[in-house]
N, C-alpha and C. Protein backbone atom coordinates (compact mmCIF):
# COMPACT_ATOMS: atom_id res chain seq x y z
N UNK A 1 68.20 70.85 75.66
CA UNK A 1 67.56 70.05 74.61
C UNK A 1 68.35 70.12 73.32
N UNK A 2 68.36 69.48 72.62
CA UNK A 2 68.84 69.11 71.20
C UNK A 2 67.82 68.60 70.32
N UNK A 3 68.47 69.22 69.04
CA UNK A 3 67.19 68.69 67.99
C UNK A 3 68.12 68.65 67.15
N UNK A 4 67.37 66.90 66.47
CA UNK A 4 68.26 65.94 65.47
C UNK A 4 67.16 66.20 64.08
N UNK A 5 67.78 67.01 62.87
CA UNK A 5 66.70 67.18 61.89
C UNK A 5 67.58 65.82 60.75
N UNK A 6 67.15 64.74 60.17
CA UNK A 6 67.54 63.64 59.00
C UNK A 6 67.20 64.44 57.47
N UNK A 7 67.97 64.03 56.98
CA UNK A 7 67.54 64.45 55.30
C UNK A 7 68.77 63.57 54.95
N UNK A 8 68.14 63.59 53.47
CA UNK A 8 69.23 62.47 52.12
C UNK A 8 68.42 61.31 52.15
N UNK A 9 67.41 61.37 53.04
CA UNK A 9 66.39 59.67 52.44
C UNK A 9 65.58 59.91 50.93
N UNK A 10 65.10 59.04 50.59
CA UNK A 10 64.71 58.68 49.31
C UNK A 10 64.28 57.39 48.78
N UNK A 11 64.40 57.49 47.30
CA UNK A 11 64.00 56.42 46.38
C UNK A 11 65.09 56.10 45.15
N UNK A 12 65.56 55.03 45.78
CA UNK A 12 67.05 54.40 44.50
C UNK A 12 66.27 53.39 44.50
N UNK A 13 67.68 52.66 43.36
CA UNK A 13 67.21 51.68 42.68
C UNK A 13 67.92 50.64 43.51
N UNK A 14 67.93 49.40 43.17
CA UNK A 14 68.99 48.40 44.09
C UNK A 14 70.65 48.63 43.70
N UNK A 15 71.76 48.74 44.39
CA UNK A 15 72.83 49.30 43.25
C UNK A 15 73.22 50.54 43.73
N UNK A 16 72.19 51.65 44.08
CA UNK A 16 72.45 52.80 44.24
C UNK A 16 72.94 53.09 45.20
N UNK A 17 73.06 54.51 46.06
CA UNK A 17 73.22 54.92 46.77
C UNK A 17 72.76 56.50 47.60
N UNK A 18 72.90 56.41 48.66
CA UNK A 18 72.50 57.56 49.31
C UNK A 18 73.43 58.14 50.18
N UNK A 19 73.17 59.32 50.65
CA UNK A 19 73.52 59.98 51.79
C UNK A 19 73.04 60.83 52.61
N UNK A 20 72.86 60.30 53.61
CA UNK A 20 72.15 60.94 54.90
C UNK A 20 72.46 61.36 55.60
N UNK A 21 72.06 62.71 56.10
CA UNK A 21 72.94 63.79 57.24
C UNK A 21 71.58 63.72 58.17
N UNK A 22 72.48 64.46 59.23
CA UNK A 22 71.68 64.45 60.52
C UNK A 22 72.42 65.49 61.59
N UNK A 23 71.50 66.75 61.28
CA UNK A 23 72.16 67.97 61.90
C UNK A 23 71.77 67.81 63.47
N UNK A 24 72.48 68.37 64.41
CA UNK A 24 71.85 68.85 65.57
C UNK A 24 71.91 70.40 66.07
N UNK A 25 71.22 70.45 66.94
CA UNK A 25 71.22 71.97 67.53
C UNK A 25 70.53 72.14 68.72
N UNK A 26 70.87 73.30 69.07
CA UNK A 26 70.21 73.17 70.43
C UNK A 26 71.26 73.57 71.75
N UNK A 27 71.07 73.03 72.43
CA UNK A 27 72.33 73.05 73.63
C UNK A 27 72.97 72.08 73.56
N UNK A 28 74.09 71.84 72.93
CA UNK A 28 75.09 70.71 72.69
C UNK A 28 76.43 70.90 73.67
N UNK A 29 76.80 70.17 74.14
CA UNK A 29 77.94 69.97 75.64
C UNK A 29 78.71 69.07 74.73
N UNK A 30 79.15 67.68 74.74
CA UNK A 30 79.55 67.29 74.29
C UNK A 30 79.07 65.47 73.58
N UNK A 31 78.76 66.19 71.92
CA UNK A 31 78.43 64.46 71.19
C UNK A 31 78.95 63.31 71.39
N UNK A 32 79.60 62.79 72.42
CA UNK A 32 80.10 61.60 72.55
C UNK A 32 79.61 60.36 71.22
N UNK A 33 78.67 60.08 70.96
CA UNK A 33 77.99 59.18 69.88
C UNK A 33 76.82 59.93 68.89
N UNK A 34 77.27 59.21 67.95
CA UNK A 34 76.82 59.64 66.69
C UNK A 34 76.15 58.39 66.18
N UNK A 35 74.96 57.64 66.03
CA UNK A 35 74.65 56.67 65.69
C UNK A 35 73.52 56.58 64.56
N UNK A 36 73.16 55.50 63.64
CA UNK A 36 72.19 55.76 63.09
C UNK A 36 71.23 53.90 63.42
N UNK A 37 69.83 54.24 63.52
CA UNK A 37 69.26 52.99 63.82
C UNK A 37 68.20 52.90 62.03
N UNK A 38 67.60 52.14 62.11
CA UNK A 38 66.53 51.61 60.96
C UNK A 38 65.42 51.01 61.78
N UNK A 39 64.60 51.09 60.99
CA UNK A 39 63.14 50.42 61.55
C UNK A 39 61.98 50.12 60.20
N UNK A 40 61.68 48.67 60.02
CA UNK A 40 60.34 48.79 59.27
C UNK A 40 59.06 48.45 60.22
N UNK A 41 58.32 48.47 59.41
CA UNK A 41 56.88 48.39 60.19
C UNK A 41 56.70 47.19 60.54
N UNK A 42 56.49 46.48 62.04
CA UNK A 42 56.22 45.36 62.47
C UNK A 42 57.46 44.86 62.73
N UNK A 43 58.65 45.54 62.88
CA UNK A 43 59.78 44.99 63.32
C UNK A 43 60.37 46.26 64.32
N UNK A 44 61.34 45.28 65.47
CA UNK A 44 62.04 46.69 65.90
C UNK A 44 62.81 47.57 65.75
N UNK A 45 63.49 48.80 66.14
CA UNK A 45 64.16 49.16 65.50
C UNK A 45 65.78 48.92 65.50
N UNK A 46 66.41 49.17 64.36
CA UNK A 46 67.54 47.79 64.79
C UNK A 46 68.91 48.88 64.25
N UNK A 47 69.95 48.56 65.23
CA UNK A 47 71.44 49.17 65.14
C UNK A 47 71.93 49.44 63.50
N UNK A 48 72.28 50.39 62.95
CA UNK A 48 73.44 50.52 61.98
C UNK A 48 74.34 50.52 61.83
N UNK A 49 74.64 51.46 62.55
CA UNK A 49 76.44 52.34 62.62
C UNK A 49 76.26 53.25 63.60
N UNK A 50 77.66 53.57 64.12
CA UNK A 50 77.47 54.72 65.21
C UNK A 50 79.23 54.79 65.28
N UNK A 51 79.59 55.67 65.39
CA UNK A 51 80.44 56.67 65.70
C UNK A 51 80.97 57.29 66.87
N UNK A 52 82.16 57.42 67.36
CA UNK A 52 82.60 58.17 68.77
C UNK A 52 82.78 59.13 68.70
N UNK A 53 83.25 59.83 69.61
CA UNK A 53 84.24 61.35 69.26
C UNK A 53 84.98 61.06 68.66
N UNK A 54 86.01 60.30 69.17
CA UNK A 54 87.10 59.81 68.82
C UNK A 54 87.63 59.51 67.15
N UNK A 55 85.96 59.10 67.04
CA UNK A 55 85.96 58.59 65.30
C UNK A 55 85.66 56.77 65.60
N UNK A 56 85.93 56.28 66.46
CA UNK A 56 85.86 54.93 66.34
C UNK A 56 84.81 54.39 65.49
N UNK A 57 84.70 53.65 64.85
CA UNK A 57 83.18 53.29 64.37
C UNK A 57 83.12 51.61 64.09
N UNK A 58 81.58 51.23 64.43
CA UNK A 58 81.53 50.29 64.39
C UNK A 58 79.62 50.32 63.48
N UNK A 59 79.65 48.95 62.94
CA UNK A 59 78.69 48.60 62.37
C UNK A 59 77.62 47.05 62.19
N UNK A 60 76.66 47.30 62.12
CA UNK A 60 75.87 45.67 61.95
C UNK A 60 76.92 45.28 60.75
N UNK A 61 76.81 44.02 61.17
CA UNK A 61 77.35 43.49 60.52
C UNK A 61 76.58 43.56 58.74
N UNK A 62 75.33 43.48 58.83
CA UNK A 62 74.61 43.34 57.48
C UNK A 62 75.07 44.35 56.60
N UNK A 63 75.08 45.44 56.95
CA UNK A 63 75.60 46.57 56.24
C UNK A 63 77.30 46.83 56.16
N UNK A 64 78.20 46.34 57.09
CA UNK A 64 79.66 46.14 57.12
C UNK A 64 80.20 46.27 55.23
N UNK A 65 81.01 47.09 54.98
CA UNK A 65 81.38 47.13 53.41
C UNK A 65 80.46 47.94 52.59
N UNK A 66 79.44 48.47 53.06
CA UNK A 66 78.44 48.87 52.20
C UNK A 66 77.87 50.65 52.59
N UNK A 67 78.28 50.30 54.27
CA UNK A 67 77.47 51.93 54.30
C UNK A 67 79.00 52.48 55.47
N UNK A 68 79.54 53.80 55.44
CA UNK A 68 80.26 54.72 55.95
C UNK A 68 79.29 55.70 57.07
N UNK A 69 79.71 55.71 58.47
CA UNK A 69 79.38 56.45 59.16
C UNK A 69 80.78 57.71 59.43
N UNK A 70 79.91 59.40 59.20
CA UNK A 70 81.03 59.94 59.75
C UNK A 70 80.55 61.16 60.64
N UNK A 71 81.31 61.99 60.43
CA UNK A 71 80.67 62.83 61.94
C UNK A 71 81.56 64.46 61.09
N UNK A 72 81.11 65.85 61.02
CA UNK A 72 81.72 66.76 61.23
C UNK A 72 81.29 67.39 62.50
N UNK A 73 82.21 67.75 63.30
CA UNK A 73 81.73 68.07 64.84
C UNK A 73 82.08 69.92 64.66
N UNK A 74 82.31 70.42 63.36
CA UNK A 74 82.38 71.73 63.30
C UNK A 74 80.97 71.79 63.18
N UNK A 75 80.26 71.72 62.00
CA UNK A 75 78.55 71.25 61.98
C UNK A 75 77.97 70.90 62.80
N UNK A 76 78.76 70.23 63.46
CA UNK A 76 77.51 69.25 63.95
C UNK A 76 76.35 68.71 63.72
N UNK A 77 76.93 67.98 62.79
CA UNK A 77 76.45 67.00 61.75
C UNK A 77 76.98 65.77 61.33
N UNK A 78 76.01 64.39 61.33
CA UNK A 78 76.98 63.42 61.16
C UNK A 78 76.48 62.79 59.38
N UNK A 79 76.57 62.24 58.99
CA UNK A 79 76.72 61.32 58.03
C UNK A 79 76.30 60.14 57.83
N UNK A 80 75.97 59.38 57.23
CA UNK A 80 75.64 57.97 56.87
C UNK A 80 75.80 57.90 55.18
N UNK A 81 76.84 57.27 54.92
CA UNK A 81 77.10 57.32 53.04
C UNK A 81 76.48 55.81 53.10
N UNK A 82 75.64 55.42 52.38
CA UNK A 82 75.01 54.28 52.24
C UNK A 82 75.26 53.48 50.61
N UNK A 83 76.26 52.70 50.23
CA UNK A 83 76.10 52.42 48.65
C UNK A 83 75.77 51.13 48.46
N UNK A 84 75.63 50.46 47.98
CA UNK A 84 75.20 48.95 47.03
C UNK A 84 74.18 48.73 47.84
N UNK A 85 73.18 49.46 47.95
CA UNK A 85 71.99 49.15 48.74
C UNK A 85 70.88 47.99 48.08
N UNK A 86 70.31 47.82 49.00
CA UNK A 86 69.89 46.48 48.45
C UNK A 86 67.96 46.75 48.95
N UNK A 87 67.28 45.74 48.79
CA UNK A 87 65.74 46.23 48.79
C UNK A 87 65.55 45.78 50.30
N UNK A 88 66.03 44.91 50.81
CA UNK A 88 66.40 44.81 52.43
C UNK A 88 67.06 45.97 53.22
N UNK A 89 67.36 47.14 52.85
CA UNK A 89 67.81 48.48 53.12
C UNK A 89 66.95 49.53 53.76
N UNK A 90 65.59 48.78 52.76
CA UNK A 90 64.18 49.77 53.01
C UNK A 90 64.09 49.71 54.58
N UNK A 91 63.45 51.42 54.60
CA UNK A 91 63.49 51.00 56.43
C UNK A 91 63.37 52.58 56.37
N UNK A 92 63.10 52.86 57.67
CA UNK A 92 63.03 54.30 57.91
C UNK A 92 64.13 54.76 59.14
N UNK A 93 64.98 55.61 58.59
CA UNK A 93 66.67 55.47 58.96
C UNK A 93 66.31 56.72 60.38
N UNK A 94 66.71 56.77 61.18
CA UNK A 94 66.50 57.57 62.49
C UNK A 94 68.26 57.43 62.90
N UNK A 95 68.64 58.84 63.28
CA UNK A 95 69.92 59.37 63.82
C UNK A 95 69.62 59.42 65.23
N UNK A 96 71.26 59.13 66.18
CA UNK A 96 70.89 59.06 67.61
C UNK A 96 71.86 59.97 67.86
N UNK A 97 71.80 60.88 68.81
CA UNK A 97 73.34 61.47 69.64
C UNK A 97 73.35 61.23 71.27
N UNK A 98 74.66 61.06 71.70
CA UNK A 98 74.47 60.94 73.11
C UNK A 98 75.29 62.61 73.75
N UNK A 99 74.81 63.57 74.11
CA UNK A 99 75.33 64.72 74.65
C UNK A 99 75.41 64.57 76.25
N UNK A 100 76.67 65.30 76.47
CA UNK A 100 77.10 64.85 77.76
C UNK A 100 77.76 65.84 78.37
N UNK A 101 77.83 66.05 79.32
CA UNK A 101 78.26 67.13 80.21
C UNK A 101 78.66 66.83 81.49
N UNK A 102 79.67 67.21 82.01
CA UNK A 102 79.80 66.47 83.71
C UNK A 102 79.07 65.31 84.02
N UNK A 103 79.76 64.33 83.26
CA UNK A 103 79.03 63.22 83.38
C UNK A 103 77.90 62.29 83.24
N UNK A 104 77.10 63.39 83.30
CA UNK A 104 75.98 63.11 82.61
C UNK A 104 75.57 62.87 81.13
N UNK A 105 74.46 61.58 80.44
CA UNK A 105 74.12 61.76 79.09
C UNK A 105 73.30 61.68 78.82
N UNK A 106 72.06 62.30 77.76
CA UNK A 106 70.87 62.11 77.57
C UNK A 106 71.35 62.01 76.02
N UNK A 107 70.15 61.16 75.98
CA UNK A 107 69.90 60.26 73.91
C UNK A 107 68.59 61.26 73.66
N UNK A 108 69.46 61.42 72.33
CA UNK A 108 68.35 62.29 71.50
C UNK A 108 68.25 61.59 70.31
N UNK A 109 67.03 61.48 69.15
CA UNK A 109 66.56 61.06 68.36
C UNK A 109 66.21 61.94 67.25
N UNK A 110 66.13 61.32 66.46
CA UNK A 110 65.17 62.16 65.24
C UNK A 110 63.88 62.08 64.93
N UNK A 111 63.50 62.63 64.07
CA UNK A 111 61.91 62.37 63.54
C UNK A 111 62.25 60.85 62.80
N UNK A 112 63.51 60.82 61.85
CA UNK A 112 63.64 59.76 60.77
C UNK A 112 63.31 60.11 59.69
N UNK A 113 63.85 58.91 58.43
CA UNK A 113 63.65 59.62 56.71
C UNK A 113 63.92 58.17 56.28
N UNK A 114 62.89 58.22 55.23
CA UNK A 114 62.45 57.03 54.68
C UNK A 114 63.57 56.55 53.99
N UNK A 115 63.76 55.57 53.33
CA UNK A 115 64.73 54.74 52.86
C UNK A 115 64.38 53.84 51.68
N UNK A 116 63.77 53.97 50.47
CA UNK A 116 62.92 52.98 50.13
C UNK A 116 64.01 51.92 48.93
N UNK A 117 64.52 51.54 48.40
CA UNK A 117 65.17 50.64 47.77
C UNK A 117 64.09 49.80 46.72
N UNK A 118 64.17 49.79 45.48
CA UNK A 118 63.19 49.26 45.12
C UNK A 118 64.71 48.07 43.61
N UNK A 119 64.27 46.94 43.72
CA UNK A 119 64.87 45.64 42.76
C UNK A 119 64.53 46.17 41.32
C-alpha cells in the first residue's frame, strides 16, 4: 500500500500562485507516474499534469504555460508549481502515482486539497 498525503492548497487571489506537494509512503517499488487531477462539484474529475520517471511531462492543455509538474524521487514527492491562476483553477487538486513492480501497477490517490482562486 502507499499513501499519497497533498498540501500547498489554499486561497490566492487571481494572478497568484501556489505550490502543491504530494508525499508518498508506504511500500513504494517503483513511481512510474506522478500525476495531478482537479475536480469541482458536479463535474468530473479532469487531467492536469503528470510526470514519468523519466521526467517526461505532459499537460491539459488549459493550464499549458501556467502550472510546472515535477517529481523528487529522493522524497518521494512530487510537485505541482501552479502560477497566473485564474478563478477557473478553483477545484479540489488530488495527486495520482502509478507503483510498479514486476510488471505489475496499482493507482494510488490522495485525499485532495482545495484550490480556491478568488477575481
Amino acid at each position: 500500500q502507499v499513501q499519497l498525503v497533498e498540501s500547498g492548497g489554499g486561497w490566492v487571489q487571481a494572478g497568484g500562485s501556489l505550490r502543491l506537494s504530494c508525499a508518498a509512503s508506504g511500500t513504494i517499488y517503483s513511481i512510474n507516474y506522478m500525476g495531478w487531477y482537479r475536480q469541482v462539484p458536479g463535474k468530473q474529475r479532469e487531467f492536469v499534469a503528470r510526470i514519468t520517471r523519466s521526467g517526461f511531462t505532459n499537460y491539459a492543455d488549459s493550464v499549458k504555460g501556467r502550472f510546472t509538474v515535477s517529481r523528487d524521487d529522493a522524497r518521494n514527492t512530487g510537485y505541482l508549481q501552479m502560477n497566473s491562476l485564474k478563478p477557473e483553477d478553483t477545484a479540489v487538486y488530488y495527486c495520482t502515482v502509478t507503483n510498479s513492480r514486476m510488471g505489475v501497477s496499482t493507482d494510488y490517490w490522495g485525499q485532495g486539497t482545495q484550490v480556491t482562486v478568488s477575481s
